[in-house]
N, C-alpha and C. Protein backbone atom coordinates (compact mmCIF):
# COMPACT_ATOMS: atom_id res chain seq x y z
N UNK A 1 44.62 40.08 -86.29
CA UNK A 1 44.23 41.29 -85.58
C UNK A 1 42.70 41.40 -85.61
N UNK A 2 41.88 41.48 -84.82
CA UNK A 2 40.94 41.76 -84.71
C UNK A 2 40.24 43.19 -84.67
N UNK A 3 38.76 43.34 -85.18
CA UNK A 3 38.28 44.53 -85.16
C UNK A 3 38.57 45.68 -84.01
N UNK A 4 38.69 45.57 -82.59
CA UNK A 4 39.17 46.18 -82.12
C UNK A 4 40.33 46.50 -82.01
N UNK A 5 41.07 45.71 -82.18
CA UNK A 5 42.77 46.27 -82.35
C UNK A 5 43.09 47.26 -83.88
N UNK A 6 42.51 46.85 -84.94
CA UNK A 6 41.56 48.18 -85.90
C UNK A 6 41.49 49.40 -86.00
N UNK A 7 40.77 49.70 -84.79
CA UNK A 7 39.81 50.51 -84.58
C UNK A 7 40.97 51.25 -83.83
N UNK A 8 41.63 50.91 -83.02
CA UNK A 8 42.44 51.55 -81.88
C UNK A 8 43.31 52.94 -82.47
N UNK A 9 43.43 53.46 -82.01
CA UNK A 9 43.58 55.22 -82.79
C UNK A 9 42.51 55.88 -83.46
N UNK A 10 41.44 55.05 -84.24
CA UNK A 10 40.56 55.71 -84.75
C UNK A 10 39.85 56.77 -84.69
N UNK A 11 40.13 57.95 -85.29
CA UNK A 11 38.91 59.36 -84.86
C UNK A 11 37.99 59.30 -85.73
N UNK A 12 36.48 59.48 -85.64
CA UNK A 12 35.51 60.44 -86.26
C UNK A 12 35.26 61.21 -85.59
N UNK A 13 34.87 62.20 -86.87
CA UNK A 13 34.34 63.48 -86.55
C UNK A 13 32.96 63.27 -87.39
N UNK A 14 32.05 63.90 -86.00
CA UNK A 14 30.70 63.99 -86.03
C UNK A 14 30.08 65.26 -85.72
N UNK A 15 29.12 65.94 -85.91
CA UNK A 15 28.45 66.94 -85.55
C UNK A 15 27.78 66.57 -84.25
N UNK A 16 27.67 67.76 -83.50
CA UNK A 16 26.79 67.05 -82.15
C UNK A 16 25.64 67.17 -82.19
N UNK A 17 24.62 67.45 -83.60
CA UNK A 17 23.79 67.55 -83.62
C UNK A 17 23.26 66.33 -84.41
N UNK A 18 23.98 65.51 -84.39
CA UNK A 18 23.76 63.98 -85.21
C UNK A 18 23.43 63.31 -83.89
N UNK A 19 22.95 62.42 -83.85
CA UNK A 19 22.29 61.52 -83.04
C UNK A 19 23.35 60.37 -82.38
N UNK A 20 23.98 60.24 -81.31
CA UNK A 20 24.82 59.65 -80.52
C UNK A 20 24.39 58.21 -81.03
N UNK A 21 25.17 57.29 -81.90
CA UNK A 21 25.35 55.89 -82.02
C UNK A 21 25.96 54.84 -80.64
N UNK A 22 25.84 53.43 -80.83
CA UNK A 22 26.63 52.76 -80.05
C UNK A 22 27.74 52.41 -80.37
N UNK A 23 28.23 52.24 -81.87
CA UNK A 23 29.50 52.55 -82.41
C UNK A 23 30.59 53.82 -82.12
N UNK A 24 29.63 55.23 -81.58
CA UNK A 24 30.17 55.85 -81.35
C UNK A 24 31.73 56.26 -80.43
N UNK A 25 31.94 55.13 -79.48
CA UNK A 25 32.57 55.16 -78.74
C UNK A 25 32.40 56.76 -77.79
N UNK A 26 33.92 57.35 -77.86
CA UNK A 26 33.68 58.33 -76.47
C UNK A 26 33.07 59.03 -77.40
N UNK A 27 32.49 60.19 -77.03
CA UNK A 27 31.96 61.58 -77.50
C UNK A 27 32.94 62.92 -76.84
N UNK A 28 33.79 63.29 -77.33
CA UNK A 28 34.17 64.74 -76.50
C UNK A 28 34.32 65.92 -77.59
N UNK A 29 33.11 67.15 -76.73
CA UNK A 29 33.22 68.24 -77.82
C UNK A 29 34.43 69.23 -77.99
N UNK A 30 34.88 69.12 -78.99
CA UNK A 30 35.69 70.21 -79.09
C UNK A 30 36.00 71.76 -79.63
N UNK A 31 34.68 71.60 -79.90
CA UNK A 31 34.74 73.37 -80.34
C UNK A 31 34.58 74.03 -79.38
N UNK A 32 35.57 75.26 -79.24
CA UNK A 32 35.35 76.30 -78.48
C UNK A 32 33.66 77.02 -77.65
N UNK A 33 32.86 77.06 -78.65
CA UNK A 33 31.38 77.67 -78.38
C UNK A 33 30.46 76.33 -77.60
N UNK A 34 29.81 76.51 -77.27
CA UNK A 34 28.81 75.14 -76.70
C UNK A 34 27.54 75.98 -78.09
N UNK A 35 27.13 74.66 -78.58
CA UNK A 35 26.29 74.69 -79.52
C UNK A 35 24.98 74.90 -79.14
N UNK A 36 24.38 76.26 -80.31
CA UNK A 36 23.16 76.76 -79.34
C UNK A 36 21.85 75.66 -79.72
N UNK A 37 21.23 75.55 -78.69
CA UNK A 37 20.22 74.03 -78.31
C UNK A 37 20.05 73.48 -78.05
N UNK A 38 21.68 73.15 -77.32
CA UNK A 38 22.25 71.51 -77.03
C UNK A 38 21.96 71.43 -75.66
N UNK A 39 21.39 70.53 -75.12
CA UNK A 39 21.65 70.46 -73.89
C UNK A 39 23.07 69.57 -73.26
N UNK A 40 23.72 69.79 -72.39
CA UNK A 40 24.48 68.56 -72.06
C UNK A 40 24.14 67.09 -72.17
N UNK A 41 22.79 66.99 -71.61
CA UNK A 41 21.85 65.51 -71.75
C UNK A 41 21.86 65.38 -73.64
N UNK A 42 21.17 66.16 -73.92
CA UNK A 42 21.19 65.80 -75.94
C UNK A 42 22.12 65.28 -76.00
N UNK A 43 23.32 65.75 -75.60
CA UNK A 43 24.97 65.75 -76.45
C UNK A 43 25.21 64.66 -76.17
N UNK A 44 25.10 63.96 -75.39
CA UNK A 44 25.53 62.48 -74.94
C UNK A 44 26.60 62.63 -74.82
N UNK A 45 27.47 63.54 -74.01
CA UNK A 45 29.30 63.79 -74.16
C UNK A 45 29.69 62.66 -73.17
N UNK A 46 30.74 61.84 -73.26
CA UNK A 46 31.53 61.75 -72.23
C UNK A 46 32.83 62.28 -71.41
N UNK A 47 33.35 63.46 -72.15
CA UNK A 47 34.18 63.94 -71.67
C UNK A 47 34.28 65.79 -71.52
């Protein structure tokens, strides 16, 4: 099995005020509030 087959289900949880990695895979926020500061562009969301 390889690292991606691994990985497959995997969640972290990150703050969106941490700095978007390339490991990160998707980004989608889920708290209710939009976080005050953030721009959409900062957040690096994809979903």
């Amino acid at each position: 099995m390889d690292e991606q087959e691994q990985r497959k289900g995997e969640l972290k949880i990150k703050r969106v005020y941490e700095p978007a990695e390339e490991s990160d895979g998707a980004r989608i926020l889920v708290d209710r509030l939009w976080p005050r500061g953030t721009s959409k562009e900062k957040a690096q969301l994809t979903a």
